[in-house]
N, C-alpha and C. Protein backbone atom coordinates (compact mmCIF):
# COMPACT_ATOMS: atom_id res chain seq x y z
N UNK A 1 56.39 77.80 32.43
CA UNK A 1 55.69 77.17 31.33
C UNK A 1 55.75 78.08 30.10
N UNK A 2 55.76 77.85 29.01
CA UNK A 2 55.89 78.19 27.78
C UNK A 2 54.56 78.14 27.07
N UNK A 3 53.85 79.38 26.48
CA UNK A 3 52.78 79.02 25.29
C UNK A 3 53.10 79.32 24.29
N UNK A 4 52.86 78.68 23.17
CA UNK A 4 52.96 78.78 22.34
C UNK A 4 51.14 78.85 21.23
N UNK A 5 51.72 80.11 20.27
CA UNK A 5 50.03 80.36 19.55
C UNK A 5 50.61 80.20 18.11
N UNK A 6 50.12 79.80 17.30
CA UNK A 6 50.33 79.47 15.49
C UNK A 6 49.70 79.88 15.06
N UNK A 7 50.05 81.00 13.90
CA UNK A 7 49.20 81.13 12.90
C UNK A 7 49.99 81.24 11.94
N UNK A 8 49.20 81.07 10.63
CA UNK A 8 50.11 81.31 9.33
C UNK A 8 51.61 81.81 9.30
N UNK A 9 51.45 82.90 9.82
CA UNK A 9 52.71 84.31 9.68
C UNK A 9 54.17 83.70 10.77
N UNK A 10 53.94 82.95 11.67
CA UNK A 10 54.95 82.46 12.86
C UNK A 10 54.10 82.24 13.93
N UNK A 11 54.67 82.42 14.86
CA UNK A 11 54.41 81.76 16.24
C UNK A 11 54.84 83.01 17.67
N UNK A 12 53.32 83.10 18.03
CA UNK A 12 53.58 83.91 19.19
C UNK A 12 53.92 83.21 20.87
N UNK A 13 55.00 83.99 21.28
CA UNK A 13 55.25 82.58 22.42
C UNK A 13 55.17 83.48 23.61
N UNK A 14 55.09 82.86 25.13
CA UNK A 14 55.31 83.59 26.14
C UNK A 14 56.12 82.67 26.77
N UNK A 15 57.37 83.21 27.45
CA UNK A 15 58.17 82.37 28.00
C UNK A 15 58.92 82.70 29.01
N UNK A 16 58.22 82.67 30.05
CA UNK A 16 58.90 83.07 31.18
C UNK A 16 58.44 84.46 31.80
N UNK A 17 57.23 84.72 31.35
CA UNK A 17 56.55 85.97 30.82
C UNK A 17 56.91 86.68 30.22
N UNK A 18 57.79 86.71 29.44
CA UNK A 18 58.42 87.53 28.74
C UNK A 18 57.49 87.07 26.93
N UNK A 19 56.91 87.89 26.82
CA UNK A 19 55.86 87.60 24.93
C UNK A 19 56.91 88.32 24.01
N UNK A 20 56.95 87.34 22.83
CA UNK A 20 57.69 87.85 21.52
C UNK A 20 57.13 86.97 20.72
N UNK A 21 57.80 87.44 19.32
CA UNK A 21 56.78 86.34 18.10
C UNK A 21 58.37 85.67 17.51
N UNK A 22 58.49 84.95 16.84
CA UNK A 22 59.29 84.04 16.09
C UNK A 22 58.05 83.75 14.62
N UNK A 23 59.31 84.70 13.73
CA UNK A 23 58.47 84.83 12.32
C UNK A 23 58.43 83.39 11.33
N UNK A 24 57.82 83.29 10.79
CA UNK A 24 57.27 81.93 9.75
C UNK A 24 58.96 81.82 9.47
N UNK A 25 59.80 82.71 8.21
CA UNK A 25 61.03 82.70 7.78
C UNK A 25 61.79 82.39 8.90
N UNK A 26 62.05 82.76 10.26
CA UNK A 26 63.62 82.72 11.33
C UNK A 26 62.93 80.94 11.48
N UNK A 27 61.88 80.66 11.77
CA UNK A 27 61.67 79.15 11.56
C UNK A 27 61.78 78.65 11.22
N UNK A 28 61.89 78.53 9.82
CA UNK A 28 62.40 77.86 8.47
C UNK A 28 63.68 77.95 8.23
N UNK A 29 64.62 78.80 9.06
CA UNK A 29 65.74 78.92 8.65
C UNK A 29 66.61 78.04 10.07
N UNK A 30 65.79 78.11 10.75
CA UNK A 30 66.62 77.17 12.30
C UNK A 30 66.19 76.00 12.02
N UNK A 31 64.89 75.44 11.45
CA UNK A 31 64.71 73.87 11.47
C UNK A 31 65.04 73.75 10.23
N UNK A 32 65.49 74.37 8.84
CA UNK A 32 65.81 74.05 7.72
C UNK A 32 64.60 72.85 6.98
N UNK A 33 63.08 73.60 7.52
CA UNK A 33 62.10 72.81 6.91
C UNK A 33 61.15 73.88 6.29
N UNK A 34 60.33 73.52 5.78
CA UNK A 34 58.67 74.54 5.29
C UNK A 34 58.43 74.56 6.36
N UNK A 35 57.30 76.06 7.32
CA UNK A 35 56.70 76.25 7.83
C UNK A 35 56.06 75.41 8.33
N UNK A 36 54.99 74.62 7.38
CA UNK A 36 53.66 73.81 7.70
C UNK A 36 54.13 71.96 8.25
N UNK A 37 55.58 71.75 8.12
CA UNK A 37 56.45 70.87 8.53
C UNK A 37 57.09 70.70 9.87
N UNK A 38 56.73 71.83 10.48
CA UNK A 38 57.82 72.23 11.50
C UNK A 38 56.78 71.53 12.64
N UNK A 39 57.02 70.95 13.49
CA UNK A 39 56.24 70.55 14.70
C UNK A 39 56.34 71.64 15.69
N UNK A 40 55.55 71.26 16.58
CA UNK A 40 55.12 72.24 18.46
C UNK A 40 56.37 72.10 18.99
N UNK A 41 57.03 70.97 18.86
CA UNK A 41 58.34 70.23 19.50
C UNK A 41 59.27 71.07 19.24
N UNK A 42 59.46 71.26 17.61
CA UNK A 42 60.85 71.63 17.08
C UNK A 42 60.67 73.27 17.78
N UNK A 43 59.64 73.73 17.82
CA UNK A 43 59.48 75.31 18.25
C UNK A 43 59.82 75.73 19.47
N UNK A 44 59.84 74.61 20.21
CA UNK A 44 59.60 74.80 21.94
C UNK A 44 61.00 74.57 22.17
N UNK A 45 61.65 73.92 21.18
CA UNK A 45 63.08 73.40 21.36
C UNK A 45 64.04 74.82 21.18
N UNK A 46 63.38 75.82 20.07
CA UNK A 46 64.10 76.84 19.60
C UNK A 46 64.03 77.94 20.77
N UNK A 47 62.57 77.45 22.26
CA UNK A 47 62.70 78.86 22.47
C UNK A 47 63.25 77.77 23.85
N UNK A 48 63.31 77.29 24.75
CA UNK A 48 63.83 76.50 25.27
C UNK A 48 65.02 75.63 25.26
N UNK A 49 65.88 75.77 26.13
CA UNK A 49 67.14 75.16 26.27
C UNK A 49 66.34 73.68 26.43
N UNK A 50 65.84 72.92 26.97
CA UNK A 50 65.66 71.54 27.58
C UNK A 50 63.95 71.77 28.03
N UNK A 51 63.19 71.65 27.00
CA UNK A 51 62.30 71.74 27.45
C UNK A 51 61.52 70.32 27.48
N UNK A 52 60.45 70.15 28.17
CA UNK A 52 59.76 68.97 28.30
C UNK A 52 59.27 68.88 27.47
N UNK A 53 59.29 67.84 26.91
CA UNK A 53 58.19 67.16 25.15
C UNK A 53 57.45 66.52 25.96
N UNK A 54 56.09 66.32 25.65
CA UNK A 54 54.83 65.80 26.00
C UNK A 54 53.95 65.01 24.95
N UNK A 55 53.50 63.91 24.94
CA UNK A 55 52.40 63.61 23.65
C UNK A 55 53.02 63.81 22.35
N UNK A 56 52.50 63.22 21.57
CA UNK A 56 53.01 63.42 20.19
C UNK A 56 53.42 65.00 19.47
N UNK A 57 54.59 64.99 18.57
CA UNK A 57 54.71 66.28 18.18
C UNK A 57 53.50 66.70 16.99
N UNK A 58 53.02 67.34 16.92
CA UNK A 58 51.93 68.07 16.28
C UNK A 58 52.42 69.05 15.08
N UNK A 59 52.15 68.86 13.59
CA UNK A 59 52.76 69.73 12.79
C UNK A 59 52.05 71.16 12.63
N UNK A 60 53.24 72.21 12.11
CA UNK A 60 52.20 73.64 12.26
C UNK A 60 51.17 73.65 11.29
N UNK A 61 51.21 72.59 10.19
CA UNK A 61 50.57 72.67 9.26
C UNK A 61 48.99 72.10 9.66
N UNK A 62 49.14 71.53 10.26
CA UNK A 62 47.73 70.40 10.86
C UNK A 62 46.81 72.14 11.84
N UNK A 63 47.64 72.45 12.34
CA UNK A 63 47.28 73.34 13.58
C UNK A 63 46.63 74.78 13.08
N UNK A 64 47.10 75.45 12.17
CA UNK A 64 46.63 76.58 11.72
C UNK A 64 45.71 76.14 10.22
């Protein structure tokens, strides 16, 4: 399972137990959107080959 935490600055993830952050900018530059645009989806997609989408995608902007 994958978590994912949002705040302003990027996104702290654990994945596989392995924790690293993915900065606001390397996000904006893989989904080619604003920060506050980017959904839970598009993030989980960047740290995940095939990951399971669940429920609606959620924007980072709504969340932080």
């Amino acid at each position: 399972m994958t978590a994912l935490s949002f705040d302003e600055h990027g996104v702290d993830v654990v994945y596989e137990g392995t924790e690293f952050r993915l900065e606001r900018g390397l996000i904006e530059e893989a989904t080619e959107k604003s920060y506050p645009d980017v959904t839970d989806h598009e993030v989980l997609q960047i740290v995940e080959k095939n990951p399971m989408l669940s429920g609606e995608p959620r924007r980072i902007g709504d969340l932080v």
